[in-house]
C-alpha atoms as a PDB file:
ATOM      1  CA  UNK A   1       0.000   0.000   0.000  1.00  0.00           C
ATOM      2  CA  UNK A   2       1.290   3.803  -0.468  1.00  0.00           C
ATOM      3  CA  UNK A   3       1.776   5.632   2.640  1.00  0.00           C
ATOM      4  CA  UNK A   4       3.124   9.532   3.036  1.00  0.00           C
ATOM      5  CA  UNK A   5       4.649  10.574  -0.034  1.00  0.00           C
ATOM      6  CA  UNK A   6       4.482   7.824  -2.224  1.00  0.00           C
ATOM      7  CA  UNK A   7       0.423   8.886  -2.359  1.00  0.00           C
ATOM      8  CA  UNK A   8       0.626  11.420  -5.237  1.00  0.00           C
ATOM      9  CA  UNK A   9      -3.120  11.895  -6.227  1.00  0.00           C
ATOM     10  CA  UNK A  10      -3.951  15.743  -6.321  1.00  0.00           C
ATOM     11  CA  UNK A  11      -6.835  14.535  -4.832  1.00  0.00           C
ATOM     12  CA  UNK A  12      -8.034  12.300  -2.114  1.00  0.00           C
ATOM     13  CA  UNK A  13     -10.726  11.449   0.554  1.00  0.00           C
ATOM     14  CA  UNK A  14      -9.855  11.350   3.724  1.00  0.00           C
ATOM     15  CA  UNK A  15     -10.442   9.187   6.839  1.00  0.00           C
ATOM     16  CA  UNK A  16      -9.643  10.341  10.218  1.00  0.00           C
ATOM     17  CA  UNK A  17      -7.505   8.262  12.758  1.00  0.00           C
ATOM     18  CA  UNK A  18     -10.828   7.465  14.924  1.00  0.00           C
ATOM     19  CA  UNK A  19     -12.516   6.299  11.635  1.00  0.00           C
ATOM     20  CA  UNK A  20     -14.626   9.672  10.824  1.00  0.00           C
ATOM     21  CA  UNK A  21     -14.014  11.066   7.598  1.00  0.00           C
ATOM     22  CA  UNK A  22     -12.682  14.298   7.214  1.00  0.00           C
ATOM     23  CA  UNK A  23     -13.617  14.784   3.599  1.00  0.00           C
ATOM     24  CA  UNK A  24     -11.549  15.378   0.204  1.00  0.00           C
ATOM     25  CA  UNK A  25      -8.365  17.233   0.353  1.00  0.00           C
ATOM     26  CA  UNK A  26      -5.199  17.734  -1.481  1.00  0.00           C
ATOM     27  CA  UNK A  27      -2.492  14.825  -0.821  1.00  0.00           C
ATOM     28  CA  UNK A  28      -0.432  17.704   0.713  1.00  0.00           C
ATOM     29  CA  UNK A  29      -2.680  18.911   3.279  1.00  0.00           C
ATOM     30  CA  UNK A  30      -3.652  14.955   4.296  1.00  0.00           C
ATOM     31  CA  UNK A  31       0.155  14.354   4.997  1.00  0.00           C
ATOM     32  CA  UNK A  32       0.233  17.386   6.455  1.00  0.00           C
ATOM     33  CA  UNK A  33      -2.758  16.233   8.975  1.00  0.00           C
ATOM     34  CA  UNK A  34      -1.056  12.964   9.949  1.00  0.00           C
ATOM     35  CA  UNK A  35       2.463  14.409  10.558  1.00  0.00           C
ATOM     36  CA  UNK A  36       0.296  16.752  13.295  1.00  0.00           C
ATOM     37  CA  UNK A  37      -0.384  13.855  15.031  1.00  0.00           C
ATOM     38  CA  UNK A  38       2.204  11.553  14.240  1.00  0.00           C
ATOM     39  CA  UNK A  39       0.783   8.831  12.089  1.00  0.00           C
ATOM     40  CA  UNK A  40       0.802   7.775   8.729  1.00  0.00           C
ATOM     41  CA  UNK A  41      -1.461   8.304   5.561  1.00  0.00           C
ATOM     42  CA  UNK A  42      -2.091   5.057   4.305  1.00  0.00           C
ATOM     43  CA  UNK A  43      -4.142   4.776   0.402  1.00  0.00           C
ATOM     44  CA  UNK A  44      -6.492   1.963   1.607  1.00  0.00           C
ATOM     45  CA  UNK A  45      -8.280   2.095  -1.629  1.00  0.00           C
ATOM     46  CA  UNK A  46      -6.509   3.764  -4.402  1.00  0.00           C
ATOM     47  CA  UNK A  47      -8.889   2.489  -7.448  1.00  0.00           C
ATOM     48  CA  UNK A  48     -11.800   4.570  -5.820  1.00  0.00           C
ATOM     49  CA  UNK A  49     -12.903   7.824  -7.402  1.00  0.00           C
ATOM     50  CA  UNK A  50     -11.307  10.015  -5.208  1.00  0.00           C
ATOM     51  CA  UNK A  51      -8.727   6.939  -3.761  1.00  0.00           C
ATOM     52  CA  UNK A  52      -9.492   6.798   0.151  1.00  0.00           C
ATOM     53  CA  UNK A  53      -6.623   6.854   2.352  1.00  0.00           C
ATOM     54  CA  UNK A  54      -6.682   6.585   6.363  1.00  0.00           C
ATOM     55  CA  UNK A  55      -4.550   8.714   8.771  1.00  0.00           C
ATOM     56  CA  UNK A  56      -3.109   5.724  11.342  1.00  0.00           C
ATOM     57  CA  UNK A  57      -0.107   3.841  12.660  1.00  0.00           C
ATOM     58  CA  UNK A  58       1.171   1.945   9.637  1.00  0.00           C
ATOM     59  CA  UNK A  59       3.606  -0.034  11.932  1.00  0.00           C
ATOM     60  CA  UNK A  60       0.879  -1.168  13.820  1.00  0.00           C
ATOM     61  CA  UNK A  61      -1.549  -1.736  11.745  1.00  0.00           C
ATOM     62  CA  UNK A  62       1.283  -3.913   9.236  1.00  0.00           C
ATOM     63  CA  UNK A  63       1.700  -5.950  12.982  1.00  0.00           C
ATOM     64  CA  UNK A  64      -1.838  -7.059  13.378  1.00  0.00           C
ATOM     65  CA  UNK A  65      -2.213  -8.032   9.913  1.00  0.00           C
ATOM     66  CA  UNK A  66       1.090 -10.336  10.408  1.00  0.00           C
ATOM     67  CA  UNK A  67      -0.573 -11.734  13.593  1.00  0.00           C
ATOM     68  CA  UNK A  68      -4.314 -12.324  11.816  1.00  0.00           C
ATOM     69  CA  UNK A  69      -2.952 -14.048   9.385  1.00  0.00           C
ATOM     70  CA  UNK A  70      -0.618 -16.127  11.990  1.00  0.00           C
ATOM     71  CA  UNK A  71      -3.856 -17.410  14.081  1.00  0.00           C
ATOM     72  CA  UNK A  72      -5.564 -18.122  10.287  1.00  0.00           C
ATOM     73  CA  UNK A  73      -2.243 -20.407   9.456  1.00  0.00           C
ATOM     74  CA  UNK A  74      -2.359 -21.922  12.987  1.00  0.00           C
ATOM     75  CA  UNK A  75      -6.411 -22.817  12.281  1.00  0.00           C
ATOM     76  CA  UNK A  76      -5.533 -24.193   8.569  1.00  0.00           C
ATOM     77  CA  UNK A  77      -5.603 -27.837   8.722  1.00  0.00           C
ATOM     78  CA  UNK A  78      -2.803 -28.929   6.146  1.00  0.00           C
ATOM     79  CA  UNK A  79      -3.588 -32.106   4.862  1.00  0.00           C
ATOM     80  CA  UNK A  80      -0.230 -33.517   3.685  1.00  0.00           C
ATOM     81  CA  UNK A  81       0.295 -36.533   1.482  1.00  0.00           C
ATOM     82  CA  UNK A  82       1.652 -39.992   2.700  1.00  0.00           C
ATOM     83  CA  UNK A  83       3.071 -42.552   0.321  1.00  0.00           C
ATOM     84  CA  UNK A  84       3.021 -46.317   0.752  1.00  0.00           C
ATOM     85  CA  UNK A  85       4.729 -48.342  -1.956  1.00  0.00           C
ATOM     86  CA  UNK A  86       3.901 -51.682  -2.515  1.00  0.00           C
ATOM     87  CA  UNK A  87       5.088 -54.358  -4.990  1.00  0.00           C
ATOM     88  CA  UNK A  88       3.684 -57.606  -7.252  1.00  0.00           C
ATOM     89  CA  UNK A  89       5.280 -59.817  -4.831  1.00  0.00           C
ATOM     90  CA  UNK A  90       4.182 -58.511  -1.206  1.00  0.00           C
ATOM     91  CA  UNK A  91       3.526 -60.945   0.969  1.00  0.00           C
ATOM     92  CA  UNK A  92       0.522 -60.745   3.743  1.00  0.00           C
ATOM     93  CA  UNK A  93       2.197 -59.708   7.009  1.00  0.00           C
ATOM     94  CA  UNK A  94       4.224 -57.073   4.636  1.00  0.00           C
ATOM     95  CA  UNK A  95       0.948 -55.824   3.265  1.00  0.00           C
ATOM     96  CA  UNK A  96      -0.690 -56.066   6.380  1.00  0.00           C
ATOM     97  CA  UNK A  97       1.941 -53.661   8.054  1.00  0.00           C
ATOM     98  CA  UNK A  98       1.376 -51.154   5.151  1.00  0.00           C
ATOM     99  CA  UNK A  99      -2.231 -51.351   5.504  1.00  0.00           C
ATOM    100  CA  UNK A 100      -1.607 -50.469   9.250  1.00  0.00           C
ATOM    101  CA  UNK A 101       0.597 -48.009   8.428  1.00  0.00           C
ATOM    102  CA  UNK A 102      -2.295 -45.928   6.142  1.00  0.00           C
ATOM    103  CA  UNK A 103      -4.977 -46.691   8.454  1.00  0.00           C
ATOM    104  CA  UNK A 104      -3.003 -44.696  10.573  1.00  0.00           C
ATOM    105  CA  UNK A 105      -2.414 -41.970   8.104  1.00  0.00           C
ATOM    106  CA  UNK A 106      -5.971 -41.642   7.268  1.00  0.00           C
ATOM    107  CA  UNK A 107      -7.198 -41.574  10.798  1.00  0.00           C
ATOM    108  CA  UNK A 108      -4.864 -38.337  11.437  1.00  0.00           C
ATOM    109  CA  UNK A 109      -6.254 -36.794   8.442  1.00  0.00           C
ATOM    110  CA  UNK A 110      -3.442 -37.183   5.881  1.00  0.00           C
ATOM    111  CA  UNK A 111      -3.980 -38.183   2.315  1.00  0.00           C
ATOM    112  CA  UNK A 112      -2.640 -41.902   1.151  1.00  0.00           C
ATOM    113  CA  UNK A 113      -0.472 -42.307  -2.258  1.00  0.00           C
ATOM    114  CA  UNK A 114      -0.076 -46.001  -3.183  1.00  0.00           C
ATOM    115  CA  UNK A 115       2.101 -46.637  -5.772  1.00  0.00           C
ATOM    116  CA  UNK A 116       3.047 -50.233  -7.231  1.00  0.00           C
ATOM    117  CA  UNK A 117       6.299 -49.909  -8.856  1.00  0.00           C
ATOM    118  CA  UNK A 118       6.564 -52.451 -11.968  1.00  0.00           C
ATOM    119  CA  UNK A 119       9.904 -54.009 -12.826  1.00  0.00           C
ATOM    120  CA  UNK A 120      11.004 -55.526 -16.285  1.00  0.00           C
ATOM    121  CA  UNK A 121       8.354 -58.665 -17.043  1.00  0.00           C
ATOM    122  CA  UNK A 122       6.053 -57.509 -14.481  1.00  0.00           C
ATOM    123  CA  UNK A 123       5.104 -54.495 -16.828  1.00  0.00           C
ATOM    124  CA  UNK A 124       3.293 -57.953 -19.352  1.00  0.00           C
ATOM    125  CA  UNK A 125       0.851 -58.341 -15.961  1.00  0.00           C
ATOM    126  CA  UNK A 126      -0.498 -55.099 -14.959  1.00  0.00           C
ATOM    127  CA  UNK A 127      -3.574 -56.862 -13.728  1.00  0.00           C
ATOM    128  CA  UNK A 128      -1.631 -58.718 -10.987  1.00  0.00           C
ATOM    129  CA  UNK A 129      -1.109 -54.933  -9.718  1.00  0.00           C
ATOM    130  CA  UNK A 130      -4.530 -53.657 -10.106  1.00  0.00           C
ATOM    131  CA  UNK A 131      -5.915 -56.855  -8.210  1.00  0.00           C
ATOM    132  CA  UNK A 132      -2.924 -55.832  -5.478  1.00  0.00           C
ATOM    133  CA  UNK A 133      -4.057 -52.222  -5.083  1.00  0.00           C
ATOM    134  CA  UNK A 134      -7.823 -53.436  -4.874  1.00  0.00           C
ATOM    135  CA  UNK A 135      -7.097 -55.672  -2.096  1.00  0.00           C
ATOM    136  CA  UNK A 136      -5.404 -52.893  -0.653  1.00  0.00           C
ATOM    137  CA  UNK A 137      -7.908 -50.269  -1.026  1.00  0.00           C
ATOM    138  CA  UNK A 138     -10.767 -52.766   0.461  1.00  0.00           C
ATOM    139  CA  UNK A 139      -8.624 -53.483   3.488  1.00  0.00           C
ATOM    140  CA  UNK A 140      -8.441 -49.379   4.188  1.00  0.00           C
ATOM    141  CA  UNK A 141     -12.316 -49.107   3.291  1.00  0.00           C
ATOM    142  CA  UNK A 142     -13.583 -48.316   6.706  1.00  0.00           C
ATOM    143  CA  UNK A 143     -10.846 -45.573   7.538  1.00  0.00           C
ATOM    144  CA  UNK A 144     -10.747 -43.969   4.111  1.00  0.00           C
ATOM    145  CA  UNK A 145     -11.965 -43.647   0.395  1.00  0.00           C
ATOM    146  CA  UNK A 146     -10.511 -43.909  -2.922  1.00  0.00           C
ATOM    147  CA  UNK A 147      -9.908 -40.416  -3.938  1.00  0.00           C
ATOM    148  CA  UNK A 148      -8.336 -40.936  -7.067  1.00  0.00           C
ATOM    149  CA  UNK A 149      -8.848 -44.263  -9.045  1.00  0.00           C
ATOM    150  CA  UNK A 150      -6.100 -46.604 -10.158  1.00  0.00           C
ATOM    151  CA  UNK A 151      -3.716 -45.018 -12.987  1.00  0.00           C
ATOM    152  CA  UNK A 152      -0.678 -46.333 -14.718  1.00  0.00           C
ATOM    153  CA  UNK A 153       2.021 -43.306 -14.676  1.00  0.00           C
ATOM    154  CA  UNK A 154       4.958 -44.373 -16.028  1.00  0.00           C
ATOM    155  CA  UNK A 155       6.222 -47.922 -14.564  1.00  0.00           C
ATOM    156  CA  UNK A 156       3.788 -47.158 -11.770  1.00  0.00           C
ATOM    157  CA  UNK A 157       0.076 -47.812 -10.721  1.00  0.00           C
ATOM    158  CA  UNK A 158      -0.911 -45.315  -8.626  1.00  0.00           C
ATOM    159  CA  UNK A 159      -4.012 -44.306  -6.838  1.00  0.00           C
ATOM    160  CA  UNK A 160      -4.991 -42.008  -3.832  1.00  0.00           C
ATOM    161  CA  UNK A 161      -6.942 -42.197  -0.590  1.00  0.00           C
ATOM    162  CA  UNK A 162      -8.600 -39.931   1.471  1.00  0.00           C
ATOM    163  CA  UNK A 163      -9.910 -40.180   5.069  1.00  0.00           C
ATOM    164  CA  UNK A 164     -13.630 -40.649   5.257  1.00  0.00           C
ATOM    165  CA  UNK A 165     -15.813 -37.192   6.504  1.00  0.00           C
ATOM    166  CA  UNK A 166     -15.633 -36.641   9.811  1.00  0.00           C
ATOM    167  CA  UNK A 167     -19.073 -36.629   9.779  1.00  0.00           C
ATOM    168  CA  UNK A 168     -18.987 -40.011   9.634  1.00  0.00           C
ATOM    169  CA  UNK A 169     -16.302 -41.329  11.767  1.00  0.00           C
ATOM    170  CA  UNK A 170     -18.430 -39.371  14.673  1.00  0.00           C
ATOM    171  CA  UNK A 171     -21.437 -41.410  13.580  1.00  0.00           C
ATOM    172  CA  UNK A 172     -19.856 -44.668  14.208  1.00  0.00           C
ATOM    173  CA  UNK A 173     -18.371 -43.567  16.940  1.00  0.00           C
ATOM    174  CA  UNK A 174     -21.436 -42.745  18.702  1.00  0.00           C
ATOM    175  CA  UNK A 175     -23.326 -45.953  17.814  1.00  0.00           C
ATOM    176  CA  UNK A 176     -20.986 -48.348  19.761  1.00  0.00           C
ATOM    177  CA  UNK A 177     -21.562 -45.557  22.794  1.00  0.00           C
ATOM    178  CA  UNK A 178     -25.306 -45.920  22.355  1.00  0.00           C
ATOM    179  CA  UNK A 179     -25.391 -49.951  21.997  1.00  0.00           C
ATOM    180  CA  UNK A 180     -23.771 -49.904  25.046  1.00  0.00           C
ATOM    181  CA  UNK A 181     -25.461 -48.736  27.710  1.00  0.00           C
ATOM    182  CA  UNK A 182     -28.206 -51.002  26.203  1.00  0.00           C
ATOM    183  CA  UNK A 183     -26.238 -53.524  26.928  1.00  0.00           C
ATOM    184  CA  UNK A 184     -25.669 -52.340  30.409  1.00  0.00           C
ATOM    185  CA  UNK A 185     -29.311 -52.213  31.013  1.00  0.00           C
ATOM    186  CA  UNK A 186     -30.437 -55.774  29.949  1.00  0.00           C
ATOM    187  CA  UNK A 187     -28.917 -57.697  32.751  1.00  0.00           C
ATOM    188  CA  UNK A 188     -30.148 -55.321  35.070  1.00  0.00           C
ATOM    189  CA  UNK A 189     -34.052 -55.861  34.222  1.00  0.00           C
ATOM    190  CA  UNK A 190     -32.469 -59.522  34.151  1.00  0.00           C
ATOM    191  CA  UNK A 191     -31.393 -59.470  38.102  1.00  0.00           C
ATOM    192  CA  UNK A 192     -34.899 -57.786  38.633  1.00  0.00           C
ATOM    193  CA  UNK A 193     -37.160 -60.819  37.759  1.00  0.00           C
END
């Protein structure tokens, strides 16, 4: 934004430091007004017909912006992207430890690549690698969803996951919470007959 003398409109419209405006002036005479009481003129709108500019503390205002937009990063969920590589020949307690290993991903929110790498021959069966990455996505099913379907890229088959809505992870979380105490109460009315 311009402040002080970069602002070099011959004419402007003018906001006071305690937000009343003060009307349209000459660039001069603004400055002129801030330097009285020690602030800046800052052109908060310089494509307006007169551009608007506010008499304040530039310093402080630049400082509260930098903090604003520090809380808004610190609220920002970044959702980063977490890839498991599998092969043709995985056997079942190595692809149950990668399954694991994404259900795990998913449930803290990240995003799942899976990528099947296919060396020499193994590029003549690329349906041995789609069946892998099936298996693979049905075993993550309840924790996530496919977000991207199967592709080749290269010598690679690779698709993405995403964690389910949260909308529905609270859902069955509260069902097993509301079977529960029914279960609870039946041997109760039980131990009254």
């Amino acid at each position: 934004m311009p402040i002080n003398e970069e602002i070099r409109e011959k004419e402007i419209r003018v906001i006071g430091p305690d937000g009343n405006p003060l009307g349209i002036m000459s660039s001069k005479e603004a400055l002129q007004l801030a330097q009285k009481e020690n602030l800046d003129l800052v052109n908060i709108s310089p494509k307006a017909v007169p551009p608007v500019c506010k008499i304040m503390n530039y310093g402080k205002y630049r400082f509260e912006q930098a903090k604003r937009e520090k809380e808004a990063k610190k609220k920002q969920k970044t959702v980063e992207i977490k890839e498991i590589r599998l092969s043709l020949k995985i056997d079942t307690h190595d692809f149950e430890t990668k399954v694991n290993q994404a259900k795990r991903f998913l449930e803290h929110g990240d995003r799942v690549k899976v990528a099947i790498r296919f060396r020499g021959r193994e590029m003549a069966h690329p349906e041995l690698g789609n069946a892998t990455i099936k298996r693979f996505a049905d075993a993550c099913a309840d924790v996530g969803v496919i977000d991207k379907l199967p592709k080749m890229e290269g010598r690679s088959l690779i698709m993405f996951i995403s964690a389910k809505p949260a909308s529905t992870k609270s859902a069955k979380a509260a069902a097993p919470k509301e079977d529960a105490p029914k279960a609870a109460e039946e041997p109760k009315t039980e131990d009254k007959e």
